[in-house]
C-alpha atoms as a PDB file:
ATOM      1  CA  UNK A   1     133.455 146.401  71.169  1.00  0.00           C
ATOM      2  CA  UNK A   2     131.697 143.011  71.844  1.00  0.00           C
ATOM      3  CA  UNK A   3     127.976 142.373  71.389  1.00  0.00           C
ATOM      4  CA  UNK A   4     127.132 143.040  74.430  1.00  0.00           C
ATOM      5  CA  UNK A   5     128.525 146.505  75.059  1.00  0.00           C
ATOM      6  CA  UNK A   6     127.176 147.140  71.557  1.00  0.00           C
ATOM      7  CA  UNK A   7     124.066 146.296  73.284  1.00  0.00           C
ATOM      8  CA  UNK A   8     124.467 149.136  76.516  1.00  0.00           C
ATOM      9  CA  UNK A   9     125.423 151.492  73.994  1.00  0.00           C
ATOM     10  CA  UNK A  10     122.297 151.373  71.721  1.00  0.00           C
ATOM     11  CA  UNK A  11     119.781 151.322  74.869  1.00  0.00           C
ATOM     12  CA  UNK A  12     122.270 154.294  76.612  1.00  0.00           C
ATOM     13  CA  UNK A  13     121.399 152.197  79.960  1.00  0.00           C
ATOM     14  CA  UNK A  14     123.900 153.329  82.623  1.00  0.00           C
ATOM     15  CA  UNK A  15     124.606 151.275  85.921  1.00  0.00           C
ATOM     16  CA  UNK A  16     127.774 153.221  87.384  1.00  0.00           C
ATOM     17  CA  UNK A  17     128.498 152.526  90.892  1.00  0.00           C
ATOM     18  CA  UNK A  18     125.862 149.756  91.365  1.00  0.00           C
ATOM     19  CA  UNK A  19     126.980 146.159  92.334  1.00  0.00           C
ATOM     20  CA  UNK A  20     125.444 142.917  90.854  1.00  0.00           C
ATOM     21  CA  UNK A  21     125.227 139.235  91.577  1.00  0.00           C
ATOM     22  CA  UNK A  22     124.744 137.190  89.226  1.00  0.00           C
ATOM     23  CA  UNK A  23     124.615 133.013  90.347  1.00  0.00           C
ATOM     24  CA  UNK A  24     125.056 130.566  87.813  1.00  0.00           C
ATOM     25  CA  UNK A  25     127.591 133.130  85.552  1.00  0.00           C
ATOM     26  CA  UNK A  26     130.113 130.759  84.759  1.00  0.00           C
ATOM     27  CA  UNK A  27     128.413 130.448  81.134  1.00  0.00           C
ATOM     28  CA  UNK A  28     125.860 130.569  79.053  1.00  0.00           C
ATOM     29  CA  UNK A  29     122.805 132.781  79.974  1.00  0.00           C
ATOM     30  CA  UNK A  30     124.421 133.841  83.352  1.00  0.00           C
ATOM     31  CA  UNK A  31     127.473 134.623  81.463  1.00  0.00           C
ATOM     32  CA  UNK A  32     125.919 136.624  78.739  1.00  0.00           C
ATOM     33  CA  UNK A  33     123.834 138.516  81.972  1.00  0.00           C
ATOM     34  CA  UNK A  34     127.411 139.128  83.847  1.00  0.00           C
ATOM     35  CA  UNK A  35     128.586 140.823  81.166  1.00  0.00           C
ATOM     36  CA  UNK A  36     126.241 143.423  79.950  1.00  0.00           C
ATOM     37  CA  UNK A  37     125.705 144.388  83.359  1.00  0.00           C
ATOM     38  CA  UNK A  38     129.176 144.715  83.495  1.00  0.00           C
ATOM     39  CA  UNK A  39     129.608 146.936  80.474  1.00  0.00           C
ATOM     40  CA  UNK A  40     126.615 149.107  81.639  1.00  0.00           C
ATOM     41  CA  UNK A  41     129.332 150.043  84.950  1.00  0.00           C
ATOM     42  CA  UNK A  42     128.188 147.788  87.365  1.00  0.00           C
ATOM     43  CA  UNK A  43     130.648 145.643  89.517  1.00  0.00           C
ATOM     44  CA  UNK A  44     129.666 142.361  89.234  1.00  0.00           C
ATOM     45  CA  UNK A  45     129.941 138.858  91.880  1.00  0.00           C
ATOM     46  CA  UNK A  46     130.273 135.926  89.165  1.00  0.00           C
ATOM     47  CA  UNK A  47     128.892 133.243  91.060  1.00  0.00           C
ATOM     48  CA  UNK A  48     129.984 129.549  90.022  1.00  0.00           C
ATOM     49  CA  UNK A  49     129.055 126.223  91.269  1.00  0.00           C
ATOM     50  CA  UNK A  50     131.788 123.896  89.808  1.00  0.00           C
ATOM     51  CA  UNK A  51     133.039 125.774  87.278  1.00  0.00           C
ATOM     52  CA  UNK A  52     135.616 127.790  88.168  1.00  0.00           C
ATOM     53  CA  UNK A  53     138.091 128.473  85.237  1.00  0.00           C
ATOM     54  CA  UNK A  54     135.406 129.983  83.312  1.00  0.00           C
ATOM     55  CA  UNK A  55     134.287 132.104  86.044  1.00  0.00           C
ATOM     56  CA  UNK A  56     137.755 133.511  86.341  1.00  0.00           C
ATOM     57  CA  UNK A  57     137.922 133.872  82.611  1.00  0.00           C
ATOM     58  CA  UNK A  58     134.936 135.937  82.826  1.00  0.00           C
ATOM     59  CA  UNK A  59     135.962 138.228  85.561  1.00  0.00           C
ATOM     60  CA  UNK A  60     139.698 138.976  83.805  1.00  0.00           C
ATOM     61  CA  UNK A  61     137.541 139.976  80.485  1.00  0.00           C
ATOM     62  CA  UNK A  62     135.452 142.356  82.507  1.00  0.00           C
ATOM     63  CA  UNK A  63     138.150 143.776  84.134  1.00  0.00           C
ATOM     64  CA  UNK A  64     140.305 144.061  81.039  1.00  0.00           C
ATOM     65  CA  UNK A  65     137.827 145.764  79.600  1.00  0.00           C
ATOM     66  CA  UNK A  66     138.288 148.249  82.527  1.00  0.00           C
ATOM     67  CA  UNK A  67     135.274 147.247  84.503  1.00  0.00           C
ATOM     68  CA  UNK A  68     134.815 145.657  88.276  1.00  0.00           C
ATOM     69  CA  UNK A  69     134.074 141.429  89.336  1.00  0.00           C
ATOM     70  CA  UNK A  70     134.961 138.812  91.365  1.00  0.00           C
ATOM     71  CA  UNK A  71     134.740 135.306  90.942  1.00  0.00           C
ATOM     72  CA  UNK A  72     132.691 133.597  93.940  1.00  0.00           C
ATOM     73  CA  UNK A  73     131.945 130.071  94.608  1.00  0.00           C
ATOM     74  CA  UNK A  74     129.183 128.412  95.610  1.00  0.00           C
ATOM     75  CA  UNK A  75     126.124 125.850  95.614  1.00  0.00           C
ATOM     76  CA  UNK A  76     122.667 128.509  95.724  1.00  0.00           C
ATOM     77  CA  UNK A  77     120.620 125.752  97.334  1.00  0.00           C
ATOM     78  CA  UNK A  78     122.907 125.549 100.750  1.00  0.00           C
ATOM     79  CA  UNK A  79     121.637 128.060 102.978  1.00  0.00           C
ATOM     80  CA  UNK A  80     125.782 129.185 104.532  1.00  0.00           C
ATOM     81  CA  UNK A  81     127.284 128.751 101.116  1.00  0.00           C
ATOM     82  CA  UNK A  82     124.257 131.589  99.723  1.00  0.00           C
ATOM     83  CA  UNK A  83     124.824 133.990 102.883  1.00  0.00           C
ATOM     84  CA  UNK A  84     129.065 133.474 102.707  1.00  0.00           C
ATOM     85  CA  UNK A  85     128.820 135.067  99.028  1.00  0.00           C
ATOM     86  CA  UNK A  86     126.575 137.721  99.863  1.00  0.00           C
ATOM     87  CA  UNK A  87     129.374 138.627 102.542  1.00  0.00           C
ATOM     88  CA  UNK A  88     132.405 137.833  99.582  1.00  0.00           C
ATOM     89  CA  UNK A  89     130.337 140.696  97.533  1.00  0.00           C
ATOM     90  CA  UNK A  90     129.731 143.471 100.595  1.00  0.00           C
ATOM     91  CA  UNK A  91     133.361 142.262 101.326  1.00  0.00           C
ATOM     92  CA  UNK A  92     134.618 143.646  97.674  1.00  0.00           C
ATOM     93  CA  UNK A  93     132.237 146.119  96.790  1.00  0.00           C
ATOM     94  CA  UNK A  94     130.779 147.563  99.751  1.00  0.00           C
ATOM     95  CA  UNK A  95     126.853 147.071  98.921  1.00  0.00           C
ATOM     96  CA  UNK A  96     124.480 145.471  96.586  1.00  0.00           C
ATOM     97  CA  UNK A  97     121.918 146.446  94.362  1.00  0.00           C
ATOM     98  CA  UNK A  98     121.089 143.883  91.419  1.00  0.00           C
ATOM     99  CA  UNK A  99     120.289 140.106  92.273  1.00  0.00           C
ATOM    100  CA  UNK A 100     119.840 137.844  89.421  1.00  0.00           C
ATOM    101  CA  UNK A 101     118.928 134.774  90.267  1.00  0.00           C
ATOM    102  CA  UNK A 102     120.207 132.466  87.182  1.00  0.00           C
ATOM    103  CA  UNK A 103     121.519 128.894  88.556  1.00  0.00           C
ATOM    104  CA  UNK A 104     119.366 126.319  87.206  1.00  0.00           C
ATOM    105  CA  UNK A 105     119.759 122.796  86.277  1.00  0.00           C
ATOM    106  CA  UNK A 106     118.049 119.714  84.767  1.00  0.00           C
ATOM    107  CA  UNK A 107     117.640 116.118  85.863  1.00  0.00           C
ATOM    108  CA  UNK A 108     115.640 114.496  83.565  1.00  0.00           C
ATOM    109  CA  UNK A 109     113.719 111.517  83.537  1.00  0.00           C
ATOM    110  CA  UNK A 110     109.841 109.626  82.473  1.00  0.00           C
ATOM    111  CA  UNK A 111     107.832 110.594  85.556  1.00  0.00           C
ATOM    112  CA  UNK A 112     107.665 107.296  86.750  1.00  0.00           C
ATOM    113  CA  UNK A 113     111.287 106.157  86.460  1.00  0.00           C
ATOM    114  CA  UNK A 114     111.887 109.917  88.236  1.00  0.00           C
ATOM    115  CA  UNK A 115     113.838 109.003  91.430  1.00  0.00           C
ATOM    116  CA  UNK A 116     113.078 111.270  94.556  1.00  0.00           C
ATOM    117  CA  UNK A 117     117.161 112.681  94.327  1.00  0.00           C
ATOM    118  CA  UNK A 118     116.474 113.797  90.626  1.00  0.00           C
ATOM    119  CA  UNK A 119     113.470 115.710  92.173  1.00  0.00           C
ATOM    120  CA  UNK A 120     114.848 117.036  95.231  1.00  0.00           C
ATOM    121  CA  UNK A 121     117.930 117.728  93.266  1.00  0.00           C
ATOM    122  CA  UNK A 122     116.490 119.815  90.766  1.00  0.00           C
ATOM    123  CA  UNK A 123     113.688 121.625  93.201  1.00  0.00           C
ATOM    124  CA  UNK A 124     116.848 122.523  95.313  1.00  0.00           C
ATOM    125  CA  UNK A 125     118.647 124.652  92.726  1.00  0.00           C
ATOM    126  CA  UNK A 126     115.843 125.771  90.802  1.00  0.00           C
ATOM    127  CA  UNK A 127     113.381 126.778  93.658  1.00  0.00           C
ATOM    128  CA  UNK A 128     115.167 127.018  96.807  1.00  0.00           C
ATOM    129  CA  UNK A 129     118.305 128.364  95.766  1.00  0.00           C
ATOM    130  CA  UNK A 130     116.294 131.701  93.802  1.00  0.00           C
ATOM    131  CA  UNK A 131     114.244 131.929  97.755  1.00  0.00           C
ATOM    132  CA  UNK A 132     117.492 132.016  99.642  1.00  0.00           C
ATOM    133  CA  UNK A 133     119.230 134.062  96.990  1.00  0.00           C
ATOM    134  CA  UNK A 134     116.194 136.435  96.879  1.00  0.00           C
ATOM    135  CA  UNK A 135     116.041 136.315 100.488  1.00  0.00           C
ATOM    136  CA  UNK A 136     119.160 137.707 101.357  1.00  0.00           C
ATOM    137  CA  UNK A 137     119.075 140.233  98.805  1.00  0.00           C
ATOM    138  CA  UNK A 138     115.945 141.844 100.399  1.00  0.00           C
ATOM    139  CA  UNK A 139     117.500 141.697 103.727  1.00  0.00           C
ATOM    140  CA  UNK A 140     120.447 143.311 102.007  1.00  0.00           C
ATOM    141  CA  UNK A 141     118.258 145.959 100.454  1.00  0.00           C
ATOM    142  CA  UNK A 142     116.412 147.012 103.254  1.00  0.00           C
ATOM    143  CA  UNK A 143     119.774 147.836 105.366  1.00  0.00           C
ATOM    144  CA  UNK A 144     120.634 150.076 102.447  1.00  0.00           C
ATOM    145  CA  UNK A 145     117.100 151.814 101.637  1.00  0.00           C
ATOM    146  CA  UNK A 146     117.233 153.688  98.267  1.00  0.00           C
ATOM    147  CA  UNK A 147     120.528 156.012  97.365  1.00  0.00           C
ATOM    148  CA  UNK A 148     119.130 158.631  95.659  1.00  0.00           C
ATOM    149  CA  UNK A 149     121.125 159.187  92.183  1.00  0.00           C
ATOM    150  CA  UNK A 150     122.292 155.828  92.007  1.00  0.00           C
ATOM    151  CA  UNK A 151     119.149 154.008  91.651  1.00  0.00           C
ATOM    152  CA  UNK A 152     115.009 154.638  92.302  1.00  0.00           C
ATOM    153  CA  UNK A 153     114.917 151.637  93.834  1.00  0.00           C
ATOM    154  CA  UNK A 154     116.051 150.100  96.952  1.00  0.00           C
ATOM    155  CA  UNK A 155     116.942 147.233  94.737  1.00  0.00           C
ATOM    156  CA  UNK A 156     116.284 145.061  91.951  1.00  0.00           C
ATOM    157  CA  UNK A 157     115.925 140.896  92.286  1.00  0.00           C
ATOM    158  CA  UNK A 158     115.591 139.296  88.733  1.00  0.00           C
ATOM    159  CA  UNK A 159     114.295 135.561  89.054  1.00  0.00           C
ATOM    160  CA  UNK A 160     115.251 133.386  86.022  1.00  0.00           C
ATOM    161  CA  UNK A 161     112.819 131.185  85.029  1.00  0.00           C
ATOM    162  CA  UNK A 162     111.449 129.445  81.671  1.00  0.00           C
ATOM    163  CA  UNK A 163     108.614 128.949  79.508  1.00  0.00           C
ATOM    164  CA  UNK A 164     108.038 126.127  80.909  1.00  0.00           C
ATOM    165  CA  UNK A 165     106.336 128.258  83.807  1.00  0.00           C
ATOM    166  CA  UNK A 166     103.532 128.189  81.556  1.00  0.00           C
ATOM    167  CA  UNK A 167     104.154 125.539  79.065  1.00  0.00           C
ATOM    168  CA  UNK A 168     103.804 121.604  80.487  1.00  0.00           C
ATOM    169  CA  UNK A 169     106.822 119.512  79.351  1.00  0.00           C
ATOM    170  CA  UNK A 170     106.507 115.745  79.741  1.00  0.00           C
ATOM    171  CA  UNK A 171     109.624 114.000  81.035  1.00  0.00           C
ATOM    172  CA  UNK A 172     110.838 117.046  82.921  1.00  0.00           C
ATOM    173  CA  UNK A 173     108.133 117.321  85.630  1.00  0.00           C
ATOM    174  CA  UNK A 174     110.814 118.014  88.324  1.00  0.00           C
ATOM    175  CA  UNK A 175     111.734 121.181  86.026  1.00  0.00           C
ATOM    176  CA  UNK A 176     108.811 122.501  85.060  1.00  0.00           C
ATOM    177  CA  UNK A 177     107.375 122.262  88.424  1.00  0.00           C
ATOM    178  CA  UNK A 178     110.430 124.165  89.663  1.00  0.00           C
ATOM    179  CA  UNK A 179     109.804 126.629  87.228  1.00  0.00           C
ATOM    180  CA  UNK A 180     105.953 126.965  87.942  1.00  0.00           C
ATOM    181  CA  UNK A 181     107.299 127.616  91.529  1.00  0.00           C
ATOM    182  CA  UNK A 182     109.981 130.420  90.476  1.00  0.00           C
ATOM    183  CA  UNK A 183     106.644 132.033  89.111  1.00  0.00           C
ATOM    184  CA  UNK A 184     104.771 133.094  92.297  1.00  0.00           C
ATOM    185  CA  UNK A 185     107.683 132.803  94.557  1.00  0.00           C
ATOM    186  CA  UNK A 186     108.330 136.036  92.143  1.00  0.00           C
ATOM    187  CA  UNK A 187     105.337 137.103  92.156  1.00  0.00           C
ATOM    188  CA  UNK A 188     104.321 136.821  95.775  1.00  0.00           C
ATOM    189  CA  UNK A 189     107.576 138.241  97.189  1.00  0.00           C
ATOM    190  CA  UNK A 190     106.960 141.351  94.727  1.00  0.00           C
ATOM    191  CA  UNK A 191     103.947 141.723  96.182  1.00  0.00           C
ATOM    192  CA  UNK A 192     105.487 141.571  99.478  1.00  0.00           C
ATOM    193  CA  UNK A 193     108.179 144.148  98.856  1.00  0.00           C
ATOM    194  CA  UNK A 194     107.051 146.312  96.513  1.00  0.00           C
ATOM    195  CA  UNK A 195     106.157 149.357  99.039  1.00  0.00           C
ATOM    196  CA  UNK A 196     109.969 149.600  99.826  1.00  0.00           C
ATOM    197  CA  UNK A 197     111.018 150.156  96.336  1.00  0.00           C
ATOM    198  CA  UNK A 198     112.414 146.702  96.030  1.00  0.00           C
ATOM    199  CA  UNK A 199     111.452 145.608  92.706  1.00  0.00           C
ATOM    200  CA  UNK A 200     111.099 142.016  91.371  1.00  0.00           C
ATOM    201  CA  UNK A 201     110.435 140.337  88.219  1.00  0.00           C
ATOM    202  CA  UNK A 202     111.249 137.531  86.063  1.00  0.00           C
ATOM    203  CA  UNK A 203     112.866 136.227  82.643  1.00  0.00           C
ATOM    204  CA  UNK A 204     111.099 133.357  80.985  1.00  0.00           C
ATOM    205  CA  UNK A 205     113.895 132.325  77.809  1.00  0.00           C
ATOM    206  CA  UNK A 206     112.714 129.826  75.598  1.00  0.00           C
ATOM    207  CA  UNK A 207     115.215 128.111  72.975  1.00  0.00           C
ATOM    208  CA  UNK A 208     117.901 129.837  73.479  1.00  0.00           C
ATOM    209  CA  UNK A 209     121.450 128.562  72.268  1.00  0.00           C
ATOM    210  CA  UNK A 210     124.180 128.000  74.921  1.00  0.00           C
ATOM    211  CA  UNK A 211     126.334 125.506  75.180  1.00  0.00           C
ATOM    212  CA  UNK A 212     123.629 123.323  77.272  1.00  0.00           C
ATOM    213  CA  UNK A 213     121.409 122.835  74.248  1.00  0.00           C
ATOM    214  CA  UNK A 214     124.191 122.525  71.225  1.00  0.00           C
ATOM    215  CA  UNK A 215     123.298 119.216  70.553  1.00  0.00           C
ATOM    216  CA  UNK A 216     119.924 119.991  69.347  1.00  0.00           C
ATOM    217  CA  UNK A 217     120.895 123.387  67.886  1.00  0.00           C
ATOM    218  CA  UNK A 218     123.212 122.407  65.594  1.00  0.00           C
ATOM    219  CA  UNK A 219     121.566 119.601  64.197  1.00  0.00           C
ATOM    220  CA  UNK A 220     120.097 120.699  61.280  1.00  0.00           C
ATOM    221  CA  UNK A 221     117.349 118.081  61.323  1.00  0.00           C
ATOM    222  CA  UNK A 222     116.354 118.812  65.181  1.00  0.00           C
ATOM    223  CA  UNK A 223     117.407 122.660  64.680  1.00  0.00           C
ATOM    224  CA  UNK A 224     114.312 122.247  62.180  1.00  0.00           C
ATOM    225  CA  UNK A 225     112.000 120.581  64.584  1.00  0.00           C
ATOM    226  CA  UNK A 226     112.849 122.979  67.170  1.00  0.00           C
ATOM    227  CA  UNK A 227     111.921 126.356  65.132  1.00  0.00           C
ATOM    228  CA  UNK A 228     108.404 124.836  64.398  1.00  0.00           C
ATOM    229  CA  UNK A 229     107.763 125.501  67.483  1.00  0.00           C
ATOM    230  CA  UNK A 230     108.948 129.122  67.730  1.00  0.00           C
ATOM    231  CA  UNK A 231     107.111 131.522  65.590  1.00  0.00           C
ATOM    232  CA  UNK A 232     109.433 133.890  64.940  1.00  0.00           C
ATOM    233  CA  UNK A 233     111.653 131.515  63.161  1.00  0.00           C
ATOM    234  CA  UNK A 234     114.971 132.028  64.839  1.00  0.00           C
ATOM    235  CA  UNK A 235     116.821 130.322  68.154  1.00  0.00           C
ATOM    236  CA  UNK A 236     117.357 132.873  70.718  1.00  0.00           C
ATOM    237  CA  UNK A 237     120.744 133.984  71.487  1.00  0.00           C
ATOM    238  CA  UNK A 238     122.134 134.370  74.812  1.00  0.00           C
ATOM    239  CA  UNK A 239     122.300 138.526  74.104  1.00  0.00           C
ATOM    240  CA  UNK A 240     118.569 138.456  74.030  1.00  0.00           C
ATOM    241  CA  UNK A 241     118.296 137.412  77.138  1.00  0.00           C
ATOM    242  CA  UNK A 242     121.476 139.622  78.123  1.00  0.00           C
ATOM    243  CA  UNK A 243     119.465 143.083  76.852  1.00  0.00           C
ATOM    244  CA  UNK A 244     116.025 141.934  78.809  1.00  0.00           C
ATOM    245  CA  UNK A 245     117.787 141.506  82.180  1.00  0.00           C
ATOM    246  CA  UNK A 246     119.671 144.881  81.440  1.00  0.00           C
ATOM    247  CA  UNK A 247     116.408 146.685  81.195  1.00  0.00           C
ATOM    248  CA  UNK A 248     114.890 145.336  84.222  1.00  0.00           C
ATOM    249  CA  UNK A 249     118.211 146.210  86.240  1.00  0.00           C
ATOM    250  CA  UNK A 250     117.378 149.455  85.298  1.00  0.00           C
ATOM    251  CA  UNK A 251     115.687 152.801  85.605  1.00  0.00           C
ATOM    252  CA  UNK A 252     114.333 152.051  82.943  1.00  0.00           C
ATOM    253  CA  UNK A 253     111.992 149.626  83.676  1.00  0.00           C
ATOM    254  CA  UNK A 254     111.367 151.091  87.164  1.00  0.00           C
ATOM    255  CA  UNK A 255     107.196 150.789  87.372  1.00  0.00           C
ATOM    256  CA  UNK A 256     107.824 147.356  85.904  1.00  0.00           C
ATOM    257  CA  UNK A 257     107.019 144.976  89.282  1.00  0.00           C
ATOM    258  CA  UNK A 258     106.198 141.427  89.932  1.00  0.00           C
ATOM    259  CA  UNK A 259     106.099 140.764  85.701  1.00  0.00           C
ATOM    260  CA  UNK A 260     107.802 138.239  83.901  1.00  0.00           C
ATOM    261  CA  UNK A 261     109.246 138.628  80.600  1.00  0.00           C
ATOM    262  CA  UNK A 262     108.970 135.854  78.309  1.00  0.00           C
ATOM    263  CA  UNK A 263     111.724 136.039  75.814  1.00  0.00           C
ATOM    264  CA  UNK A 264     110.652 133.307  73.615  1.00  0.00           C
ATOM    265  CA  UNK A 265     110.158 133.980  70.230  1.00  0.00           C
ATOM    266  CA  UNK A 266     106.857 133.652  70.355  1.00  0.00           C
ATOM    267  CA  UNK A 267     106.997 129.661  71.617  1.00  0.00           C
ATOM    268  CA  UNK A 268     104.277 130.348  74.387  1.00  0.00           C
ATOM    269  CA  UNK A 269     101.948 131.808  71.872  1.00  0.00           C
ATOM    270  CA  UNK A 270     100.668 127.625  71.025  1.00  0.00           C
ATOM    271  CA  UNK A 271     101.813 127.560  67.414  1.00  0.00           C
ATOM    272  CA  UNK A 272     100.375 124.224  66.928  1.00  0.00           C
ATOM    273  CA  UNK A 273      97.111 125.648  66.409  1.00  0.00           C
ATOM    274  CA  UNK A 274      98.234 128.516  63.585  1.00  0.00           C
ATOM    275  CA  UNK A 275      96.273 126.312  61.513  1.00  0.00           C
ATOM    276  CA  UNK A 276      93.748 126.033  63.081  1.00  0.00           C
ATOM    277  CA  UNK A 277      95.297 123.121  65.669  1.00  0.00           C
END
């Protein structure tokens, strides 16, 4: 039994005959996401920009483990490419019920060396995509209203952002403005939606180690400099964030709405001024 699954066991979280999209699940956090919702019974729509091998790889370990996926391409911040594979999912599973909104990417640069491209680039993914992700979900949602004993909800939309929605990051403007964005384009829409039992929240990871960040994680010298600034003295792991979106795809966290959930290790808690600053 892999981590995950370990992980659906312990919190007895159960998402039989519920479908799930997850963008951005060829690796890393969207990976780790894909899965656990997976091994909680949920079919599952990897979506994949460029990657597609380990997209595929994905879907054959979820369905040799004897659940349901498919593997579906596209770029979240082209309006036809997000509403063909919302069709690709109805097409193979017949509804949906779970959005989470994971594709993200960085272009970084000094802000004034930042070209308008490495804005617009990153602002397209990051911001737009999650709106027209989020947007046809809702649309999705409200054709389907709630099915009683599958769900109390009409449907759940979990926006991936960062803590750099609260925290400012200098040379990465373009992401944490994308990321400030993500923030009350969650909150708003849950504000929005909330009276059809569509709920909507957020994820906020901090340092967590995927393949994205290896170079700094496994350098023990800038490993070190990193957990100084997380209190809890550990790098997150991908499962963390796996177990968080696993709740909030849930009954379980059903009168949680428009709240994001910062798992962080503590990073957004200032430890710089522990002594006193």
């Amino acid at each position: 039994m892999n981590l995950n699954a370990k992980a659906v066991e312990a919190m007895d979280i159960k998402l039989n005959g519920q479908v799930a999209l997850v963008t951005g699940a060829s690796s890393g956090i969207g990976a780790g996401v894909a899965e656990a919702l997976a091994a909680a019974g949920a079919a599952v729509v990897v979506n994949y920009h460029s990657q597609a091998e380990p997209a595929q790889a994905l879907v054959h370990r979820i369905t040799d483990a004897g659940g349901r996926a498919i593997a579906a391409g596209a770029d979240v911040g082209d309006e036809g490419e997000v509403e063909r594979v919302f069709a690709q999912a109805l097409d193979a599973f017949g509804r949906l019920d779970i959005l989470v909104a994971n594709s993200g990417l960085q272009r970084d640069a000094a802000f004034a060396d930042m070209t308008l491209q490495q804005w617009n680039e990153v602002l397209q993914t990051n911001l737009t995509g999650q709106f027209l992700c989020a947007r046809a979900a809702v649309r999705q949602f409200r054709r389907q209203g709630v099915c009683e004993g599958l769900s109390r909800a009409a449907g759940k939309i979990i926006h991936m952002s960062s803590v750099h929605e609260v925290i400012p990051w200098a040379g990465h403007v373009n992401y944490a403005a994308s990321k400030g964005g993500v923030n009350l384009l969650m909150r708003s829409l849950a504000q929005e939606v909330a009276a059809e039992r569509i709920r909507v929240n957020a994820i906020a990871p901090g340092a967590i180690a995927t393949a994205i960040n290896s170079e700094v994680v496994d350098d023990p010298q800038r490993r070190e400099e990193l957990l100084k600034l997380i209190p809890y003295g550990r790098v997150g792991e991908v499962e963390d964030v796996a177990r968080a979106a696993l709740w909030l795809a849930s009954d379980a966290s059903d009168y949680v709405v428009g709240t994001t959930l910062f798992i962080d290790g503590g990073m957004c808690l200032y430890p710089a001024f522990r002594d006193n600053g």
